[in-house]
Protein backbone atom coordinates (compact mmCIF):
# COMPACT_ATOMS: atom_id res chain seq x y z
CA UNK A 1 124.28 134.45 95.76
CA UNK A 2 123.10 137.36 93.68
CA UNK A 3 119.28 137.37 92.81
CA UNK A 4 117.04 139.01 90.39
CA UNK A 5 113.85 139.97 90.19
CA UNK A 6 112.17 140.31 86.85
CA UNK A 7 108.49 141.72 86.65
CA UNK A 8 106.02 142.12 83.93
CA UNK A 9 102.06 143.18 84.27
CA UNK A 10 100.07 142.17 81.46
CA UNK A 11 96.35 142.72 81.86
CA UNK A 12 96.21 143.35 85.29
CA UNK A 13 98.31 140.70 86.29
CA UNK A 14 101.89 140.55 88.15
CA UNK A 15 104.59 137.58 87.14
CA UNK A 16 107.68 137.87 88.73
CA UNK A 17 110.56 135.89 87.66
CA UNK A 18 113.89 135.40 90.10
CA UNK A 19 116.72 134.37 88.67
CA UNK A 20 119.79 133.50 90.80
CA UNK A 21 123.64 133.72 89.42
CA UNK A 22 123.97 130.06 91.19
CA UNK A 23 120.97 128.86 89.20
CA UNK A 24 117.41 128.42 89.35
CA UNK A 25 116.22 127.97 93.30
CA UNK A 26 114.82 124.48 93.56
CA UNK A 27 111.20 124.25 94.09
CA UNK A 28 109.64 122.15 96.60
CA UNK A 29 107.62 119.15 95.18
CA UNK A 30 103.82 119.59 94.94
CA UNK A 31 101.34 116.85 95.39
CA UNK A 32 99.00 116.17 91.88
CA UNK A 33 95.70 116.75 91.84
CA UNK A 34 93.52 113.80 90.59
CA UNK A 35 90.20 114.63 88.55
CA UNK A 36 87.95 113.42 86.40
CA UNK A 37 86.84 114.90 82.99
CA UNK A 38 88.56 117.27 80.22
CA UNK A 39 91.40 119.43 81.12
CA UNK A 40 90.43 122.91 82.04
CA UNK A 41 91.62 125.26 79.50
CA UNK A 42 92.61 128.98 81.35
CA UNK A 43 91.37 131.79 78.48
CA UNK A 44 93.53 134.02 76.30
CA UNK A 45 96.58 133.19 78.43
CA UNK A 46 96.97 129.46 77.25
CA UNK A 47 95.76 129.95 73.25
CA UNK A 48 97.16 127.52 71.13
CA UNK A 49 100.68 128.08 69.79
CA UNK A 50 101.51 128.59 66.39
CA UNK A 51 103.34 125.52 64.42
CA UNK A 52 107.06 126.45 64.82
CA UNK A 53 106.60 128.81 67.89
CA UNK A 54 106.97 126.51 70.86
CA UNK A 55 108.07 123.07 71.36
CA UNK A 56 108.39 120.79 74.28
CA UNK A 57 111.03 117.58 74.96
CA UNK A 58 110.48 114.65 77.35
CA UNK A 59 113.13 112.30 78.59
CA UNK A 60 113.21 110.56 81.84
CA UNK A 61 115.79 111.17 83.95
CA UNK A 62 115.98 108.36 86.13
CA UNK A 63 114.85 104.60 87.13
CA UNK A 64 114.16 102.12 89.96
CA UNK A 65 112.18 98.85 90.33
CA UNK A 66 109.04 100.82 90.84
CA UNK A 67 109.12 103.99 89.30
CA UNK A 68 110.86 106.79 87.78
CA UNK A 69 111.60 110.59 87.13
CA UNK A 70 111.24 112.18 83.59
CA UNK A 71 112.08 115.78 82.85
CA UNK A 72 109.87 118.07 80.67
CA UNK A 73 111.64 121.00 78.45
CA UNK A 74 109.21 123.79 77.21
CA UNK A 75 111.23 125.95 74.69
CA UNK A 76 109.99 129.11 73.19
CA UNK A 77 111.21 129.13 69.57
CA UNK A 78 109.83 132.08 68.41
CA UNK A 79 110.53 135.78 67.96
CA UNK A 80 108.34 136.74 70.62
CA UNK A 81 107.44 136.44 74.39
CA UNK A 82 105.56 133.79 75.86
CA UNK A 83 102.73 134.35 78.41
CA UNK A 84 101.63 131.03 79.57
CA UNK A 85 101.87 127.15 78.70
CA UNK A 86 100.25 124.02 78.85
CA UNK A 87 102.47 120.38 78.67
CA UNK A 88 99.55 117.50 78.19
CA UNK A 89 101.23 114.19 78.10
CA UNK A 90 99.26 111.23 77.69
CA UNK A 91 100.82 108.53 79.87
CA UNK A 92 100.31 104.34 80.08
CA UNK A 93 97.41 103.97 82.12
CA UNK A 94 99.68 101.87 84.85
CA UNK A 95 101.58 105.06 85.61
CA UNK A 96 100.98 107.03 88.83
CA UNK A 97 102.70 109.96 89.13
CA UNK A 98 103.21 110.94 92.81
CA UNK A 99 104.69 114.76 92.46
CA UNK A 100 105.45 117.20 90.08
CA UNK A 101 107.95 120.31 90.30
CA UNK A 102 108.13 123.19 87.85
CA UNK A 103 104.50 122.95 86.70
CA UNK A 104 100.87 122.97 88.56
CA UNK A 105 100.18 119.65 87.51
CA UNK A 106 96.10 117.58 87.33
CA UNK A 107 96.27 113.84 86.61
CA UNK A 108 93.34 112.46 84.51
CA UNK A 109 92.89 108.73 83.73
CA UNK A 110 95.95 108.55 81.27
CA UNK A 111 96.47 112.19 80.94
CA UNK A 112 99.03 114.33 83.07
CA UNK A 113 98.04 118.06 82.46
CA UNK A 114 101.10 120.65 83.37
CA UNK A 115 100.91 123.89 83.37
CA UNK A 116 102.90 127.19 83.65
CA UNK A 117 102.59 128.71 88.03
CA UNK A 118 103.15 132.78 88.20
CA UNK A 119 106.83 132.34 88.62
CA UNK A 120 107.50 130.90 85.13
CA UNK A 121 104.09 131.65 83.02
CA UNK A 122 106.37 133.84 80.97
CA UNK A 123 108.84 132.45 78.62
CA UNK A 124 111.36 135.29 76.38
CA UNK A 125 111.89 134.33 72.84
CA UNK A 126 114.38 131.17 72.67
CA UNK A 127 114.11 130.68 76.46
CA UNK A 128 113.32 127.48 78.13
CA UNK A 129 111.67 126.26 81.09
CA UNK A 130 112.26 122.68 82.78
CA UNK A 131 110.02 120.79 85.01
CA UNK A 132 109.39 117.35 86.12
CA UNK A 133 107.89 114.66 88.12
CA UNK A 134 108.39 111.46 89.62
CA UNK A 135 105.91 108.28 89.30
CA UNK A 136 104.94 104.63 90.11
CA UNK A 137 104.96 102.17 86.89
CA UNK A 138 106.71 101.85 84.19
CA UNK A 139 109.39 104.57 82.69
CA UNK A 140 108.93 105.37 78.85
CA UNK A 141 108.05 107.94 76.69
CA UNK A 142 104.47 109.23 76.73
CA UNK A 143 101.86 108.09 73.79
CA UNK A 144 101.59 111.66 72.71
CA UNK A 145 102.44 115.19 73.54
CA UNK A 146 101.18 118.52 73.21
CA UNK A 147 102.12 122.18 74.52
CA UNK A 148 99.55 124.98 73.52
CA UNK A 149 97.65 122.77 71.59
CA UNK A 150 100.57 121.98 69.15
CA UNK A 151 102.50 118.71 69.17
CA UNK A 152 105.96 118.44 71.08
C-alpha cells in the first residue's frame, strides 16, 4: 500500500490529508454528540458558500427493520479550494442516529449537524468528500439540506 501525505497551513493551522493508492483508510465510527440549542457556527473557516460553489448529495445506503445507513457526498464545484464544511440535515424527529464516520457530527432535536475533522477540512476544486452514519427509525430522505449555508 503506497500512502501520501498532503499538507497545507493556512492561518496557523496544519491539515494533513493521506491518501492511499488502495483507497481512502476507513475511519473508525464516532459516537454523536447530543445538544440542545443552535448549531455552533466555527468563524471564517465555515462562511457560507457561494450559489454554484459547493453542493452536497444524500442517499441511504442501506435498510433493516429498525434502522438504516445513508451516505453524505460534499462536492466542491468550484474553481477554487475548499477550507472547511458544514452538512446540516434536518431529519424526522423519530430518527436516532447512533454513529457517524467521515464528519464530527452534533444531533439536535431534528437536526444532524456534520462537519469537516482536520483530515478532510480541505476540499481541491471538483473534489469530493463522503461520509455517513447509521440510525434507529425510519430511512428517507431528510426534510431539507444545507452545506455552507447554501442548499444541497
Amino acid at each position: 500500500m503506497v500512502t501520501t501525505a498532503l499538507m497545507t497551513v493556512v492561518a496557523g493551522t496544519m491539515t494533513v490529508l493521506y491518501v492511499t493508492k488502495d483507497g481512502p483508510a476507513q475511519r473508525p465510527m464516532a459516537p454523536v454528540a447530543r445538544t440542545s440549542g443552535a448549531p455552533h457556527q466555527s468563524p471564517s473557516v465555515h462562511g457560507t458558500a457561494a450559489p454554484g460553489t459547493i453542493k452536497a448529495a444524500y442517499a441511504v445506503r442501506s435498510k433493516w427493520k429498525d434502522g438504516f445507513n445513508a451516505e453524505v457526498t460534499v462536492t466542491n464545484i468550484s474553481s477554487q479550494p475548499l477550507m472547511g464544511w458544514i452538512v446540516q440535515l434536518e431529519l424526522p424527529k423519530d430518527v436516532d442516529v447512533t454513529s457517524t464516520w467521515g464528519a464530527t457530527a452534533e444531533q439536535l432535536p431534528g437536526r444532524l449537524v456534520l462537519r469537516s475533522q482536520a483530515y478532510n477540512t480541505y476540499l481541491e476544486a471538483g473534489g469530493a468528500i463522503r461520509m455517513g452514519f447509521e440510525a434507529k427509525g425510519p430511512a428517507g430522505p431528510p426534510k431539507s439540506c444545507s452545506v455552507n449555508g447554501a442548499p444541497c
